[in-house]
Structure formats: structure tokens, C-alpha cells
C-alpha atoms as a PDB file:
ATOM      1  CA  UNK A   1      -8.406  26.894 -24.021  1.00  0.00           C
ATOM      2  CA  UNK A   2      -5.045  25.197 -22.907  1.00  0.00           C
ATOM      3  CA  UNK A   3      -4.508  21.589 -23.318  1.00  0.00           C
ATOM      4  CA  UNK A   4      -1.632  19.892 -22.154  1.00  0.00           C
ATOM      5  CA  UNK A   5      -0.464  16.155 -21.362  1.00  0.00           C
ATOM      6  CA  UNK A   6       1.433  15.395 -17.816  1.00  0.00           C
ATOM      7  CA  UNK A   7       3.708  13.250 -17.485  1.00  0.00           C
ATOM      8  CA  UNK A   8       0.928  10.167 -16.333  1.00  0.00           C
ATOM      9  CA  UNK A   9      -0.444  10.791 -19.327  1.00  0.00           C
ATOM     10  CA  UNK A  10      -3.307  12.026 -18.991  1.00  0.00           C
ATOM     11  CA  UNK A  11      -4.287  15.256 -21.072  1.00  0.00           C
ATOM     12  CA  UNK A  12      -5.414  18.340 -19.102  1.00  0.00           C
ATOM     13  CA  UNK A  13      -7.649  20.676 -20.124  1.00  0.00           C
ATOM     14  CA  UNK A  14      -8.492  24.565 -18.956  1.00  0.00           C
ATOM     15  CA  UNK A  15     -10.099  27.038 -20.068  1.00  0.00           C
ATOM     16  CA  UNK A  16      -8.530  30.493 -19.934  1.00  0.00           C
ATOM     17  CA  UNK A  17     -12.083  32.370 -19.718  1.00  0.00           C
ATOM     18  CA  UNK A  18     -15.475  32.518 -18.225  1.00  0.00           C
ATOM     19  CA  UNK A  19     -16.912  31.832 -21.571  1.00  0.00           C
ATOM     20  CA  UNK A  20     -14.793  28.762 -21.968  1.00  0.00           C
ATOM     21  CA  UNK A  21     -15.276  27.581 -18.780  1.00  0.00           C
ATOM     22  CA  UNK A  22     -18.968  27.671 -19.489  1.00  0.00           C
ATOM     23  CA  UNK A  23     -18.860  25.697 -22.485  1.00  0.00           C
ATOM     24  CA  UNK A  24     -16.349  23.091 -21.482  1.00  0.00           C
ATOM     25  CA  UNK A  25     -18.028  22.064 -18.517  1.00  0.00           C
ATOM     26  CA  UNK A  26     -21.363  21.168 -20.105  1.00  0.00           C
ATOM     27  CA  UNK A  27     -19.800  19.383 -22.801  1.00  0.00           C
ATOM     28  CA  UNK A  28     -17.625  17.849 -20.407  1.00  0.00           C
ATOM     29  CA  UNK A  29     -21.314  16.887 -18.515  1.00  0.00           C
ATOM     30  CA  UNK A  30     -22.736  15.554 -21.580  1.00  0.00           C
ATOM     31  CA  UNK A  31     -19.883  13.810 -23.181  1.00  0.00           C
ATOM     32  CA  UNK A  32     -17.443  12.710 -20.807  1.00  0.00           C
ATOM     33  CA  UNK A  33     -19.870  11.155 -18.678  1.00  0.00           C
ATOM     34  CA  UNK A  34     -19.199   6.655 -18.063  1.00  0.00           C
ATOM     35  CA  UNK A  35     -21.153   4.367 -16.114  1.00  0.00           C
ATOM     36  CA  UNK A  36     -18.218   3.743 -13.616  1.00  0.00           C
ATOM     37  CA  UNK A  37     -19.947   0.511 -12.169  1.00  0.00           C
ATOM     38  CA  UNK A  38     -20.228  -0.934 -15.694  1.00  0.00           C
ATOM     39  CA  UNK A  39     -16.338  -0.289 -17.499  1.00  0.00           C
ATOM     40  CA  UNK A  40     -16.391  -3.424 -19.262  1.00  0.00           C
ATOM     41  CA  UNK A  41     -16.262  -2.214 -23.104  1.00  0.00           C
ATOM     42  CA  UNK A  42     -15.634   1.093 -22.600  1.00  0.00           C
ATOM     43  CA  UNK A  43     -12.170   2.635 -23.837  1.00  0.00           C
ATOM     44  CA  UNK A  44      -9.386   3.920 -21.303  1.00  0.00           C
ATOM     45  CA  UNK A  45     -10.100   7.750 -21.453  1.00  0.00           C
ATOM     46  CA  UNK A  46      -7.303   9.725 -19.409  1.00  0.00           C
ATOM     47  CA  UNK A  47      -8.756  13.506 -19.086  1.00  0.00           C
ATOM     48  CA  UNK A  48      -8.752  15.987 -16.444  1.00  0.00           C
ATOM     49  CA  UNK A  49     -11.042  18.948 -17.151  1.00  0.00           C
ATOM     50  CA  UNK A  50      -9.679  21.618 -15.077  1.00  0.00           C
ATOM     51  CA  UNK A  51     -12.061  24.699 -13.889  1.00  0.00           C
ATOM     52  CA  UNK A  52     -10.079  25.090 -10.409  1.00  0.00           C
ATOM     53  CA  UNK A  53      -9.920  28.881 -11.463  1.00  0.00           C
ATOM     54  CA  UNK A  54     -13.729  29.236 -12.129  1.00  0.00           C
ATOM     55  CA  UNK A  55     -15.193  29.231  -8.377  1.00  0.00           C
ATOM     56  CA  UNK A  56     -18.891  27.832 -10.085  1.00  0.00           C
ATOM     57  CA  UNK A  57     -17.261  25.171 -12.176  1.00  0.00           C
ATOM     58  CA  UNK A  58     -18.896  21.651 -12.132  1.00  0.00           C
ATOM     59  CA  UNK A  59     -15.538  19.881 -12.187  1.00  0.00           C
ATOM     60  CA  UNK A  60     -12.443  20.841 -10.459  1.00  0.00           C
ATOM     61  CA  UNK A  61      -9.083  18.752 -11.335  1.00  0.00           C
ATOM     62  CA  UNK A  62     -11.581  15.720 -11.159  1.00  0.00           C
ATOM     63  CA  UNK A  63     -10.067  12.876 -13.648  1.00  0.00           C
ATOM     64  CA  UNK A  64     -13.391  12.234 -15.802  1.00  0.00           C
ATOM     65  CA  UNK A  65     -12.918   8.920 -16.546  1.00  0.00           C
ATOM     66  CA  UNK A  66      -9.341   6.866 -15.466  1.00  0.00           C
ATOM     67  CA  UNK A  67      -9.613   3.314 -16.869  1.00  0.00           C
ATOM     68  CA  UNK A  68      -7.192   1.174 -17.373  1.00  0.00           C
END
């Protein structure tokens, strides 16, 4: 896994194989998921989970959550 902070901010993540790929993008499903209608009370969160190299990935360079 590689983890790295542009210069926005925000901290990247990507996983450097198929395995890790696997795993981050269901705990990115289960944990990085907001209610992006309702943002009131929630905390700015600046992450990009990054499976552009895995072709089946769920997320691809999609910010996650960008609040404030």
C-alpha cells in the first residue's frame, strides 16, 4: 500500500496489489461512505482511494468525501 499527501492536501491512497486492492476498496465501501446531502456535523475528510490500476476497482481517483 502507498500513501501519500498532494499538495491540496488531500492524502492518496493505492494499493500496489490485487490483494490490496481487494481489501481497500471494501473498507473504503464500508467506512468511507457520508451522506453527501446531510454534511452538517460530519468532519472534513480529504482522501482519494486510488484503484485506477485495478480495471474491477469500485473507486477510481474518486475523492471519497471533500468537505470543507
Amino acid at each position: 500500500m502507498k500513501a501519500t499527501i498532494n499538495a491540496d492536501g488531500f492524502l492518496i491512497v493505492q494499493p500496489e496489489t490485487d490483494l490490496e486492492a481487494y481489501a481497500l476498496k471494501h473498507w473504503a465501501g464500508a467506512n468511507l461512505t457520508g451522506d453527501w446531502f446531510n454534511a452538517a456535523g460530519q468532519p472534513a475528510l480529504r482522501v482519494i482511494v486510488d484503484l485506477g490500476a485495478f480495471g474491477n476497482a469500485a473507486f477510481n481517483r474518486t475523492p471519497v468525501r471533500t468537505l470543507g
